[in-house]
Protein backbone atom coordinates (compact mmCIF):
# COMPACT_ATOMS: atom_id res chain seq x y z
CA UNK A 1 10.64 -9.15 24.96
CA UNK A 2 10.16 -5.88 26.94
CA UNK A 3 9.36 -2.78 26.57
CA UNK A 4 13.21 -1.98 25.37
CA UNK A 5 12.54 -4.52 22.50
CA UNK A 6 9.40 -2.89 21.18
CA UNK A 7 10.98 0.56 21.12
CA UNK A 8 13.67 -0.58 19.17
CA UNK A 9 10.83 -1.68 16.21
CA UNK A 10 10.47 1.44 14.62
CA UNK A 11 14.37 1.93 14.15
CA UNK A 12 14.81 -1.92 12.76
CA UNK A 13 11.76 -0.96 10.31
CA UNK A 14 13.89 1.87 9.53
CA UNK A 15 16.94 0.21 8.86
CA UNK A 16 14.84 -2.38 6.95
CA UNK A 17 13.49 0.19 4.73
CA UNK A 18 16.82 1.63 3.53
CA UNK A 19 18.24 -1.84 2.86
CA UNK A 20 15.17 -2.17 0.74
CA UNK A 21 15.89 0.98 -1.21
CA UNK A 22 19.49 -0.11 -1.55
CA UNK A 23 18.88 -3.18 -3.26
CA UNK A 24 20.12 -5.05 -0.21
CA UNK A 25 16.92 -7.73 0.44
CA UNK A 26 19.58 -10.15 2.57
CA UNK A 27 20.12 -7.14 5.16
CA UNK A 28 16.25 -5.61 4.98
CA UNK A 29 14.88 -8.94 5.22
CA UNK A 30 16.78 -9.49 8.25
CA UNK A 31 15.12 -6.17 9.90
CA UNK A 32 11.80 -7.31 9.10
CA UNK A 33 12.07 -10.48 10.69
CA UNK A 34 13.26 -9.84 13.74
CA UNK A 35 10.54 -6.76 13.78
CA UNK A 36 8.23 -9.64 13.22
CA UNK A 37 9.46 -11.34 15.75
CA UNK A 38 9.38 -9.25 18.46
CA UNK A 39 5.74 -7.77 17.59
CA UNK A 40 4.82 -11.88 17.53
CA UNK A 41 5.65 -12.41 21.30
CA UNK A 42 4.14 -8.49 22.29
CA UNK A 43 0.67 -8.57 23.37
CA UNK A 44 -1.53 -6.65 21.20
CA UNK A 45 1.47 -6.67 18.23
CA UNK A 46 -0.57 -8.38 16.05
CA UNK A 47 -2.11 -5.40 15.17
CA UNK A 48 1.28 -4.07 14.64
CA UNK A 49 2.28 -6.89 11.71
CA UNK A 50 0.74 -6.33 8.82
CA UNK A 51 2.52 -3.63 7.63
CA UNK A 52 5.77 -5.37 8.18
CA UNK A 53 4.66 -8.65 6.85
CA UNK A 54 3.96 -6.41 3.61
CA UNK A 55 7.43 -5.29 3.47
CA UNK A 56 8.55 -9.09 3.44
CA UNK A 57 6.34 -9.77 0.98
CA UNK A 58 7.74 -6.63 -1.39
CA UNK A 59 11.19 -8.06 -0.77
CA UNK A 60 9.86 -12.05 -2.05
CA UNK A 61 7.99 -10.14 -5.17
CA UNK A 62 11.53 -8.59 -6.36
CA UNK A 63 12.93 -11.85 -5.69
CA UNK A 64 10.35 -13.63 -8.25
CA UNK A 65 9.25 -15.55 -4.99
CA UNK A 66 5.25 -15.01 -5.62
CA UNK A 67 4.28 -17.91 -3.64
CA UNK A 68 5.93 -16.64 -0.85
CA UNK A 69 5.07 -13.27 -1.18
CA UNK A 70 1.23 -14.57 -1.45
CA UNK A 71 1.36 -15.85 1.81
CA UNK A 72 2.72 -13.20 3.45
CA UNK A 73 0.40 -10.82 1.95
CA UNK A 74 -2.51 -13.20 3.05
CA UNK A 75 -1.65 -13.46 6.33
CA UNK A 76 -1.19 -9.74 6.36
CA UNK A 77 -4.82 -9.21 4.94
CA UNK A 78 -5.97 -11.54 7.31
CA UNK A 79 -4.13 -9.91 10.21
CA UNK A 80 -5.28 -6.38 9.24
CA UNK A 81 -8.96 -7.58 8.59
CA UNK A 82 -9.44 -8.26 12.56
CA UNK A 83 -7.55 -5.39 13.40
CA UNK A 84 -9.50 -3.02 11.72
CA UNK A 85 -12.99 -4.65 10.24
CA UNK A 86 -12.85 -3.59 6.96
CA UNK A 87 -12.10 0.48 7.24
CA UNK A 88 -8.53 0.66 7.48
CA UNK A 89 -5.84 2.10 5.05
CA UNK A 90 -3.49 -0.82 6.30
CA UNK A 91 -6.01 -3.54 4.99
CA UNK A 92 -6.65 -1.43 1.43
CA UNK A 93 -2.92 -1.35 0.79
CA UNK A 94 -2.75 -4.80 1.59
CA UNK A 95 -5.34 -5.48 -0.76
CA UNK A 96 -3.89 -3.71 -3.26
CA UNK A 97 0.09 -4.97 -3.10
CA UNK A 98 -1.80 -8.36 -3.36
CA UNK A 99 -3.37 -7.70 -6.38
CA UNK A 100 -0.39 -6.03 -7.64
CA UNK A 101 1.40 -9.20 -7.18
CA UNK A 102 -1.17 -11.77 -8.84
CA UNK A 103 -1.39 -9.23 -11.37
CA UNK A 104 2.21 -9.53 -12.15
CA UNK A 105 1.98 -13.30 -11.95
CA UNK A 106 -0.88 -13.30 -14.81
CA UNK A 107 -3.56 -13.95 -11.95
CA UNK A 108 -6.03 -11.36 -13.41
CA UNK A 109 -9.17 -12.98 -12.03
CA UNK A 110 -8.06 -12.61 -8.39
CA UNK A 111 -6.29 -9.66 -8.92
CA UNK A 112 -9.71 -8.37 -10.53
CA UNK A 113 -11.53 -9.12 -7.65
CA UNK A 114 -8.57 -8.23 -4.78
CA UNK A 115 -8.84 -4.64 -6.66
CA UNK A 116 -12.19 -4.08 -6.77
CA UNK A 117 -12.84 -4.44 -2.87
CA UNK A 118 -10.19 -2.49 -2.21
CA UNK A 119 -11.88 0.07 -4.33
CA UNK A 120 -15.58 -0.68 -2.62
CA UNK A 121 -13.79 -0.61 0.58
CA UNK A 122 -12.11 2.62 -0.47
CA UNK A 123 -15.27 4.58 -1.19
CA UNK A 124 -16.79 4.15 1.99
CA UNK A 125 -13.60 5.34 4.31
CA UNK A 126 -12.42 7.75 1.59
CA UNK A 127 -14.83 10.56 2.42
CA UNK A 128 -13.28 13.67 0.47
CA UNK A 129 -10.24 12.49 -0.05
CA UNK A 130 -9.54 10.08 -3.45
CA UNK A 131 -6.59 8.70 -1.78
CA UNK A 132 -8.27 6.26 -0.45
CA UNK A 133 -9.90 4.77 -3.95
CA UNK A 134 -7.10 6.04 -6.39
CA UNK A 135 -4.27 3.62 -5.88
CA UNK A 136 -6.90 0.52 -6.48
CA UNK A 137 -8.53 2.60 -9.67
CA UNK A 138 -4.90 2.67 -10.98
CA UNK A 139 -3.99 -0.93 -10.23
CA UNK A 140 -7.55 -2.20 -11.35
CA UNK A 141 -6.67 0.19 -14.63
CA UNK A 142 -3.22 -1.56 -15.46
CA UNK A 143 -4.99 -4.89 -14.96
CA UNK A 144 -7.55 -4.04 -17.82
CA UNK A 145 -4.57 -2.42 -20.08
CA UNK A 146 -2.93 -6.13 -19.48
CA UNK A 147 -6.41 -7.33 -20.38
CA UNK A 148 -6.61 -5.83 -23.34
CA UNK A 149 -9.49 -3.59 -22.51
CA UNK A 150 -8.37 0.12 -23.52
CA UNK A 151 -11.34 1.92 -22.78
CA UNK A 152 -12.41 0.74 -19.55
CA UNK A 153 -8.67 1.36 -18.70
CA UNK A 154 -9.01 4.92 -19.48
CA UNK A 155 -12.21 4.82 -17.56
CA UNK A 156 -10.69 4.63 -14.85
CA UNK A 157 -7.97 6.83 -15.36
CA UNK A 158 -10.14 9.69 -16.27
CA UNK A 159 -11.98 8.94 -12.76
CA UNK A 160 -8.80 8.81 -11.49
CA UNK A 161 -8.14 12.29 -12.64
CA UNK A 162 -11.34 13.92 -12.27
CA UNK A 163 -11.34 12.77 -8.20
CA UNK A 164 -7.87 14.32 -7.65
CA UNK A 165 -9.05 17.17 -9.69
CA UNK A 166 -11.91 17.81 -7.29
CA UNK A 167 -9.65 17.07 -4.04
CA UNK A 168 -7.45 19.98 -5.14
CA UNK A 169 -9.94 22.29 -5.99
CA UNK A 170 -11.87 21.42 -2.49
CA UNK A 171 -8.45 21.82 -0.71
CA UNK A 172 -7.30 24.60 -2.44
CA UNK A 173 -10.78 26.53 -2.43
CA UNK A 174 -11.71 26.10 1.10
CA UNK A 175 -8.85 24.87 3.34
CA UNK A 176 -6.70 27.20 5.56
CA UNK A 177 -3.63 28.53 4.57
CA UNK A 178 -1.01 25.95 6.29
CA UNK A 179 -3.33 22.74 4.83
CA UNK A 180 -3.00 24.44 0.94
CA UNK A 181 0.88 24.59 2.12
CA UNK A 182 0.64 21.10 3.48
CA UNK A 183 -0.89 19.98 0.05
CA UNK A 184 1.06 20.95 -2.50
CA UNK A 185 4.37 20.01 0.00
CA UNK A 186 2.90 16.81 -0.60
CA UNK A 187 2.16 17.33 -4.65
CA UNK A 188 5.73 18.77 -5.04
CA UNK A 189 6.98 16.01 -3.26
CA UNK A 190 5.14 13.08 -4.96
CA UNK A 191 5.82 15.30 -8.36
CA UNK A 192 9.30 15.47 -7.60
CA UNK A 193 9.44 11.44 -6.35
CA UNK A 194 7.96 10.57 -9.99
CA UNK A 195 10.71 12.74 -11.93
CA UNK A 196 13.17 11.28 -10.47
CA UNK A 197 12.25 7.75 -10.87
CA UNK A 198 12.45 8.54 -14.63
């Protein structure tokens, strides 16, 4: 494995990526793992797997295959944990697509606590910007609707709202003109992403 097989990485993820979003796991699976398996042999790749491990993992969850998915996503964590320390938006997500998954395998004690140090974790690298903290305020949210518990749910929804509220009003108030452009690209794009998933 050369340099020729680590440039072809990012096009395999590629590939990998629209097989996912076709519905075809056989093919995207396939991607992954031989992304995996070059970045394996690479020096320095590990730093490079988590984020395809994760991908693998997505595929087992839509497959019902928790167990597997759990181990991919722990060995992701794991992976992204001495890559990073414990600042890293790699090792949050990770956190948080494992809690997603115990969540949706009626695991709501782990999930509970997977959630809630991405969210400590979150609030130290977030700085100004709530996209750090609000994917893990949603999840840990959804896990308390689950739960039962309405109001802390909408707790942490409202917090949810009120930090994006203050990230546009910071962006939009005192940012230059091309990052307000650059913002609500992104807001029309994420707005647009959401209607048509309905």
């Amino acid at each position: 494995y050369g340099q020729k097989s680590l440039g072809v990485t990012g096009s395999l993820r590629n590939m990998g990526s629209f097989y996912f979003r076709k519905g075809d796991y056989a093919k995207a699976e396939a991607c992954y793992s031989r992304v995996i398996a070059i970045w394996e042999k690479a020096p320095g790749g590990e730093s490079w797997l988590p984020s395809t491990l994760n991908s693998l993992a997505d595929i087992a969850v839509r497959k019902g295959d928790f167990a597997k998915a759990e181990s991919l996503y722990s060995r992701s964590l794991s992976l992204a944990e001495k890559a990073s320390g414990q600042n890293n938006y790699v090792l949050l997500g990770t956190l948080g697509m494992l809690a997603e998954m115990l969540l949706r395998s009626g695991n709501y004690a782990e999930a509970e606590a997977l959630y809630q140090r991405s969210i400590d974790l979150g609030e130290i690298a977030q700085g100004n910007n709530p996209g750090y903290v609000n994917p893990a305020l949603e999840g840990m949210a959804l896990l308390h609707l689950a739960k039962g518990d309405t109001p802390r749910a909408i707790s942490l929804f409202t917090r949810m709202a009120e930090e994006s509220e203050s990230r546009v009003t910071k962006t939009l108030g005192s940012g230059s003109e091309r990052q307000k452009l650059l913002f609500m690209q992104g807001r029309v794009s994420a707005e647009t992403d959401l209607i048509l998933s309905l």
